[in-house]
Protein backbone atom coordinates (compact mmCIF):
# COMPACT_ATOMS: atom_id res chain seq x y z
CA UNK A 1 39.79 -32.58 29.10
CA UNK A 2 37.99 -30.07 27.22
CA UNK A 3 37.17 -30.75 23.43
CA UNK A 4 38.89 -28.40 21.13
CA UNK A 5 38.29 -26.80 17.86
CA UNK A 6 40.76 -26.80 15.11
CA UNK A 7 40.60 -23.11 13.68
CA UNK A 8 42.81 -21.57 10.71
CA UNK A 9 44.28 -17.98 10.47
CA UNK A 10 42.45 -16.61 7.60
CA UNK A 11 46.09 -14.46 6.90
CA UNK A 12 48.88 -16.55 7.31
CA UNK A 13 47.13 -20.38 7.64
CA UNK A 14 48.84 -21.54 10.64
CA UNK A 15 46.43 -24.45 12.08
CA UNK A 16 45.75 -23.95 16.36
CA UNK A 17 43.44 -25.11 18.25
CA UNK A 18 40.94 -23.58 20.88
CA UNK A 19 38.36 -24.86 23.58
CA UNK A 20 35.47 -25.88 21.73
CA UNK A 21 33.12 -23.90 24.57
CA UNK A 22 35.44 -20.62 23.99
CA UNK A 23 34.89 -20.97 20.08
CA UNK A 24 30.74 -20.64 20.66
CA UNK A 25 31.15 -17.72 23.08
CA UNK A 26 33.29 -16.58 20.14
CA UNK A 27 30.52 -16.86 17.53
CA UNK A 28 27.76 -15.87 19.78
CA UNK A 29 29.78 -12.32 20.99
CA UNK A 30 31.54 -11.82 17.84
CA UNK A 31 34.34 -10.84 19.91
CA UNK A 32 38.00 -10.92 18.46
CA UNK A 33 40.73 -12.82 18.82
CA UNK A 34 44.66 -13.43 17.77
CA UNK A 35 46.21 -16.38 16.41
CA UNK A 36 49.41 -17.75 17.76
CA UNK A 37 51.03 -15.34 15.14
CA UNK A 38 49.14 -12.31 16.25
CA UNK A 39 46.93 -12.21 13.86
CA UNK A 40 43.31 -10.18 14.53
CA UNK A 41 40.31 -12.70 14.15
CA UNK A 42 36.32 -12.47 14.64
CA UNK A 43 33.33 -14.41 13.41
CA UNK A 44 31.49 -11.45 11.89
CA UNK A 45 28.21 -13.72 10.74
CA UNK A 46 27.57 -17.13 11.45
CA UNK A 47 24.94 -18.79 9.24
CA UNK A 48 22.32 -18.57 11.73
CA UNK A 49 22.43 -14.85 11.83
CA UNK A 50 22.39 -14.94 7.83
CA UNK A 51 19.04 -17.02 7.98
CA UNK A 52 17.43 -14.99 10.59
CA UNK A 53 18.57 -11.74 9.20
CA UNK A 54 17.28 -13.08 5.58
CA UNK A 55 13.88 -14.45 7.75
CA UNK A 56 13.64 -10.86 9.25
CA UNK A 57 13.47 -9.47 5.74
CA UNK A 58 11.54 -11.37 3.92
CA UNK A 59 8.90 -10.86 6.80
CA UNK A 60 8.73 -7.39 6.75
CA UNK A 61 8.34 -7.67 3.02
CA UNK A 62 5.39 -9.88 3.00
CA UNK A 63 4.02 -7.66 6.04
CA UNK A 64 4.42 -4.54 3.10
CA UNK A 65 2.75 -6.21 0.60
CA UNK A 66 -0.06 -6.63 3.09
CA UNK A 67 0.01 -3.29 4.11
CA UNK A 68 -0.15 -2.43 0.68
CA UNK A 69 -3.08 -5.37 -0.39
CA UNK A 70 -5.46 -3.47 2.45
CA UNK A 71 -4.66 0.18 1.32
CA UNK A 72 -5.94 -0.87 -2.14
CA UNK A 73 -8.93 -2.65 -1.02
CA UNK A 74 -9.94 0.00 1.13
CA UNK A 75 -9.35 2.30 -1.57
CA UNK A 76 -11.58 0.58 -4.17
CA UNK A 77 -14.22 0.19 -1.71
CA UNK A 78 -14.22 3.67 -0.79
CA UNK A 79 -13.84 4.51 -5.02
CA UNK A 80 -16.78 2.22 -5.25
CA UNK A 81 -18.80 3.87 -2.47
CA UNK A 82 -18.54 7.55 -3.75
CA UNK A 83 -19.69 6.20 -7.40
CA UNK A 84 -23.04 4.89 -5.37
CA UNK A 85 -23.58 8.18 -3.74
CA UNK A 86 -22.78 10.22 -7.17
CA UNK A 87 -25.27 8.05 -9.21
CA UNK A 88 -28.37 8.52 -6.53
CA UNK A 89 -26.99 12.14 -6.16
CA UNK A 90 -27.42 12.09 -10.31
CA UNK A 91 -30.96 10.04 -10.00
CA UNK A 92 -31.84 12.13 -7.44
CA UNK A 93 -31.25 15.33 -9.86
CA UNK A 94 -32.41 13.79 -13.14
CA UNK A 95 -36.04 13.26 -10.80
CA UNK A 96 -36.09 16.35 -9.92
CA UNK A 97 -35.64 18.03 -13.19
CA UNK A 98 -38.25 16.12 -14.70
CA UNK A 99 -40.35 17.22 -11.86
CA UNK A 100 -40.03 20.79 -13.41
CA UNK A 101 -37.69 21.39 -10.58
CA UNK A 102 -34.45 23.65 -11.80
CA UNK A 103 -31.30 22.16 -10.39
CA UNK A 104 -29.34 25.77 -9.91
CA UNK A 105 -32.42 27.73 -7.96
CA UNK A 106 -34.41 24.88 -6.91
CA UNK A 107 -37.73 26.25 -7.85
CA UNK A 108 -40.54 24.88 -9.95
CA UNK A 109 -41.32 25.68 -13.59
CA UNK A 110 -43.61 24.16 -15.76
CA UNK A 111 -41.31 25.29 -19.04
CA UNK A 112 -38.24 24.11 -17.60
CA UNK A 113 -36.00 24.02 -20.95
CA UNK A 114 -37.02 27.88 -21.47
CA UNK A 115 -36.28 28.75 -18.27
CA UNK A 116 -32.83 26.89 -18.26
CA UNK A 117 -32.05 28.69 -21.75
CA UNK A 118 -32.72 31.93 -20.33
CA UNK A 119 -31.88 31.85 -16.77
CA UNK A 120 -28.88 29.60 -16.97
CA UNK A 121 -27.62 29.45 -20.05
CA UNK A 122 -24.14 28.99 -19.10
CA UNK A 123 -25.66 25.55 -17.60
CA UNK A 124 -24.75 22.26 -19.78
CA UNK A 125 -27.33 21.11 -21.45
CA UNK A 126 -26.25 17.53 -21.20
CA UNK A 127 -27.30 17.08 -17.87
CA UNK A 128 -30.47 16.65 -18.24
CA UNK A 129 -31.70 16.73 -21.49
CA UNK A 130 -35.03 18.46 -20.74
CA UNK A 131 -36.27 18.51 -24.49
CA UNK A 132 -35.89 15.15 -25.24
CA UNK A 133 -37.72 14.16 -22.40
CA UNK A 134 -40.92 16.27 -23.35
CA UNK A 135 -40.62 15.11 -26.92
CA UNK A 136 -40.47 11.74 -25.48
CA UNK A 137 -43.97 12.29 -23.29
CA UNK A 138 -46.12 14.08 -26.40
CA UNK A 139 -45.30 10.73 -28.58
């Protein structure tokens, strides 16, 4: 004899019975089925499909916050590389200024703050301070 599985009608409480095999196809298929009063039944969600649904979540939010862990890091590493290329770009510039080299035409003056006054005078003068520098070399 096959074991059975008390089971009560969730609308009018009548107490039946059913093969304890047919209840787990029940659960696993979700299919419906009537009590002995004609009642409409179905396991919508078992607990195990609440854990693994809940599991299957919480996954794909850790695997988001990883996602979103390596976009910043690559982003600060690729902030931090174009601030190393900007300050040798700068160096690079502030050498070549006090070379007597002028950074808009790229050609060689020996009076470079004149020539920056009246050549470029929309220029900012706070890029390379060209006068302080040659009051700094006569001291």
């Amino acid at each position: 004899m096959a074991l059975m599985k008390a089971i009560f009608c969730y609308s009018c409480g009548v107490e039946f019975h059913i093969a304890e095999a047919f209840n787990s196809d029940l659960v696993k298929s979700k299919r419906s089925f009537y009590c002995p009063n004609g009642h409409s039944q179905a396991y919508c969600e078992n607990e195990a499909d609440k854990l693994r649904r809940e599991k299957d979540r919480l996954t794909q939010q850790l695997a988001q916050k990883d996602d979103e862990i390596k976009w910043q890091r690559d982003h600060r590493l690729e902030a931090e590389r174009k601030v190393v290329a900007a300050k040798g770009q700068i160096t690079k510039l502030k050498k070549r200024a006090k070379a007597g080299v002028c950074p808009c035409c790229n050609r060689t003056f020996s009076d470079m703050a004149a020539h920056m006054k009246t050549k470029h005078p929309d220029m900012d003068p706070n890029v390379v301070d060209l006068g302080a520098e040659k009051a700094k070399r006569a001291s």
